[in-house]
Protein backbone atom coordinates (compact mmCIF):
# COMPACT_ATOMS: atom_id res chain seq x y z
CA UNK A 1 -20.59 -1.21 21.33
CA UNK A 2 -17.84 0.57 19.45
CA UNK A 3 -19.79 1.63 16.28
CA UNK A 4 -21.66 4.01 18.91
CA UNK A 5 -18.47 5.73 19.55
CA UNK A 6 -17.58 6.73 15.78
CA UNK A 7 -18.57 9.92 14.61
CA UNK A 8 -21.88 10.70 14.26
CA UNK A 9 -23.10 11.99 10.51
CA UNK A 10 -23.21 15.93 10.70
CA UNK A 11 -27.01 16.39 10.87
CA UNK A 12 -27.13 13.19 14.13
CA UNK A 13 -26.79 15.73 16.38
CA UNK A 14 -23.45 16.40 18.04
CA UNK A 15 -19.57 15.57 16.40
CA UNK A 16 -18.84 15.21 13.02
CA UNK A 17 -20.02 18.10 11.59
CA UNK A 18 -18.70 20.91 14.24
CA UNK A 19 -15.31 20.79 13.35
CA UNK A 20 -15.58 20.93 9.72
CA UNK A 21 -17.67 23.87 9.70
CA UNK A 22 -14.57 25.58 12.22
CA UNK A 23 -12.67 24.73 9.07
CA UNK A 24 -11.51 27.05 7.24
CA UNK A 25 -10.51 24.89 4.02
CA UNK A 26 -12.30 26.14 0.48
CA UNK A 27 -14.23 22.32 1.15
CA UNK A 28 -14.91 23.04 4.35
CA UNK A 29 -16.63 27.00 3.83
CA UNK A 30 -18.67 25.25 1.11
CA UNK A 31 -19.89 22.56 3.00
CA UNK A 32 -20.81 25.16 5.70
CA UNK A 33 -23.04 27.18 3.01
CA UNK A 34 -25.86 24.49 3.63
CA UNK A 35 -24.46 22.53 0.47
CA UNK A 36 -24.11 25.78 -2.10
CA UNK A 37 -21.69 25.47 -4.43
CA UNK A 38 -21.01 29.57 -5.01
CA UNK A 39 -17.49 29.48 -7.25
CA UNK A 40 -16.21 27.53 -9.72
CA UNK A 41 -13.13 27.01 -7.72
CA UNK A 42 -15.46 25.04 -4.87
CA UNK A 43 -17.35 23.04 -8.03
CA UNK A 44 -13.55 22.03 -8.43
CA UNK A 45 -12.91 21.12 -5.29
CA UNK A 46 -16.27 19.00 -4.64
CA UNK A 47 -15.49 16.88 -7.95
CA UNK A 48 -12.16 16.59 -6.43
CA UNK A 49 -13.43 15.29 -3.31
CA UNK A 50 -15.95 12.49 -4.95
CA UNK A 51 -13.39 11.21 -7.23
CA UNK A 52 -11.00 10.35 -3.70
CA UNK A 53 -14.91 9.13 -2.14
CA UNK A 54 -15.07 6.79 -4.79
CA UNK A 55 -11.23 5.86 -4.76
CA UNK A 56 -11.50 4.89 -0.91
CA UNK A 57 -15.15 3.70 -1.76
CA UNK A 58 -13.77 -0.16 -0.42
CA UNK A 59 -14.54 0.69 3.25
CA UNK A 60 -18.24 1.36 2.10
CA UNK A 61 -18.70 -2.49 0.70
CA UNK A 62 -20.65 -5.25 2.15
CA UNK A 63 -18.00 -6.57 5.11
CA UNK A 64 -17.41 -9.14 2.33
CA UNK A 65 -15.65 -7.45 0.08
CA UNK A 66 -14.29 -5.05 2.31
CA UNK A 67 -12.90 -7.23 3.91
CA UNK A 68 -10.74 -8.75 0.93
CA UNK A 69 -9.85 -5.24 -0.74
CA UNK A 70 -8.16 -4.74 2.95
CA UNK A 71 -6.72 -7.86 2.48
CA UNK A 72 -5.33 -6.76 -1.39
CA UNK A 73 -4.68 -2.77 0.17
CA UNK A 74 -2.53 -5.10 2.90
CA UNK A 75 -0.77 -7.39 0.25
CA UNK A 76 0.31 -4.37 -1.61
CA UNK A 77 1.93 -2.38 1.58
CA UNK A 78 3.64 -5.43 2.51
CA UNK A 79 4.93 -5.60 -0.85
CA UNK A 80 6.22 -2.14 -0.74
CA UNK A 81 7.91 -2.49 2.59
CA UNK A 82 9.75 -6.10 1.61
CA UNK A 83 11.05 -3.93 -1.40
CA UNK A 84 11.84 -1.20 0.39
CA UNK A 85 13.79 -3.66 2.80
CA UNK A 86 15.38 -5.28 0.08
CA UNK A 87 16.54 -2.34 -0.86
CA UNK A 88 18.10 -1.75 2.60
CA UNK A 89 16.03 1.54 2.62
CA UNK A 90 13.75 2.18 6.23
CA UNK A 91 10.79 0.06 5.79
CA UNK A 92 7.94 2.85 5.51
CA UNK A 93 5.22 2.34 8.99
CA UNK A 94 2.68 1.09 7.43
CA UNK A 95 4.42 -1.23 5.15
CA UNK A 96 6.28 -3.21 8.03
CA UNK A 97 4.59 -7.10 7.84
CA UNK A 98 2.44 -7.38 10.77
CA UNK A 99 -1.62 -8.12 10.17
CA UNK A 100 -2.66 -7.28 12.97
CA UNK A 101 -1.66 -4.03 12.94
CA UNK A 102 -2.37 -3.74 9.70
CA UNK A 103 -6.03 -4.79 10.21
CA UNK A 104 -5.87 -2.00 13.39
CA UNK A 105 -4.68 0.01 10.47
CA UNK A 106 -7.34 -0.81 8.02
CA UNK A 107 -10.52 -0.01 10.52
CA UNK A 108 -8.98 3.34 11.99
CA UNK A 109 -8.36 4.62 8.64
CA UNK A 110 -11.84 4.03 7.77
CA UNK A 111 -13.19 5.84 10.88
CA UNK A 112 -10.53 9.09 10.81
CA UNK A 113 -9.75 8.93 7.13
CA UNK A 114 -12.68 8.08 5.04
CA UNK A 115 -15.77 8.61 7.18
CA UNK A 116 -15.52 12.13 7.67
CA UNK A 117 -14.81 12.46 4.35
CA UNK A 118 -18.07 11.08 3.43
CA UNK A 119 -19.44 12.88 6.23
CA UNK A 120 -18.19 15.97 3.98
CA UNK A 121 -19.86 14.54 1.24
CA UNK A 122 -23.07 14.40 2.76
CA UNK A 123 -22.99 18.21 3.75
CA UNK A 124 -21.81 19.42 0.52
CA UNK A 125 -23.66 17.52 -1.86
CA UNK A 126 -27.25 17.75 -0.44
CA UNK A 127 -28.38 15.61 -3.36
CA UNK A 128 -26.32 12.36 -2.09
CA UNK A 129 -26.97 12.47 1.30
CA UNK A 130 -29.08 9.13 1.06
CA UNK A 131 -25.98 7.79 -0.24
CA UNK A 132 -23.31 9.00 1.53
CA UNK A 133 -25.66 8.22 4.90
CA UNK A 134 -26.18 3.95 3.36
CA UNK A 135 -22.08 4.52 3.10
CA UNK A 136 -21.82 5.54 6.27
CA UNK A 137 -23.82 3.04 7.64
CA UNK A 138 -21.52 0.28 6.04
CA UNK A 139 -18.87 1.80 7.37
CA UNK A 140 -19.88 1.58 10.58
CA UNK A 141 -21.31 -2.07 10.35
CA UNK A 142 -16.84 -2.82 8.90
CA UNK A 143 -15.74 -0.82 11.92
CA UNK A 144 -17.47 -2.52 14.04
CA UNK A 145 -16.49 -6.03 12.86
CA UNK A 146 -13.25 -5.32 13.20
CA UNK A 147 -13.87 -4.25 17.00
CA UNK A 148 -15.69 -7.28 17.33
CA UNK A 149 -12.58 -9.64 15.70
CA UNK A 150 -10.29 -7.89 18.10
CA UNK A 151 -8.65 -5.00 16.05
């Protein structure tokens, strides 16, 4: 069962949430004050990092339509690297057309990328946690789909 091997929300006891508070990022220092926002700086930073939440916020969808914005997120690399071909300029990694990796691609972003992001999230804005913790949970559920379709 793969989804038991993705990290853990901060508070599940064990990963997640040790290395970000070993972080020494503004984020990071306010996350590890227990979800106090002390400057205006970090208030910044916070709105900062829900606005990219939200932008990624397709890996957190019902496998449904996760599954077609990775689809669309797919189309639109491809596109890029045919261009980019055309062009005769190197075609950039992710943009080469292969779907499997680019499925590979789509579910190990979403557990190194945007999980512990939301992880994050759920630390530094206490009053979200039951949010970012259902998000989680979805993300999980897509990651393990993908596992279970062979990427």
């Amino acid at each position: 069962n793969m989804a038991s091997t993705y990290p853990p929300p901060p508070h599940g006891g064990g990963g997640g949430g040790e290395d970000i508070k070993k972080d020494s990022s503004p984020l990071s220092r306010t996350a590890s004050q227990e979800g106090k926002i002390k400057q205006a700086d970090d208030s910044l930073l916070v709105m900062q990092m829900l606005l990219h939440a939200a932008d990624l916020g397709n890996v957190t969808k019902d496998w449904n339509i996760h599954v077609q914005w990775s689809h669309h997120v797919l189309a639109e690399f491809y596109s890029q690297g045919d261009l980019e071909k055309h062009l005769g300029k190197p075609v950039s990694p992710h943009c080469v057309r292969d779907i499997h990796q680019g499925r590979t691609n789509q579910k190990l972003f979403l557990i190194h990328c945007v999980m512990p992001l939301y992880q994050l999230g759920m630390q530094t804005v206490p009053r979200g946690r039951k949010h970012f913790e259902s998000c989680i949970t979805q993300m999980r559920s897509n990651a393990q789909r993908w596992e279970d379709l062979g990427y």
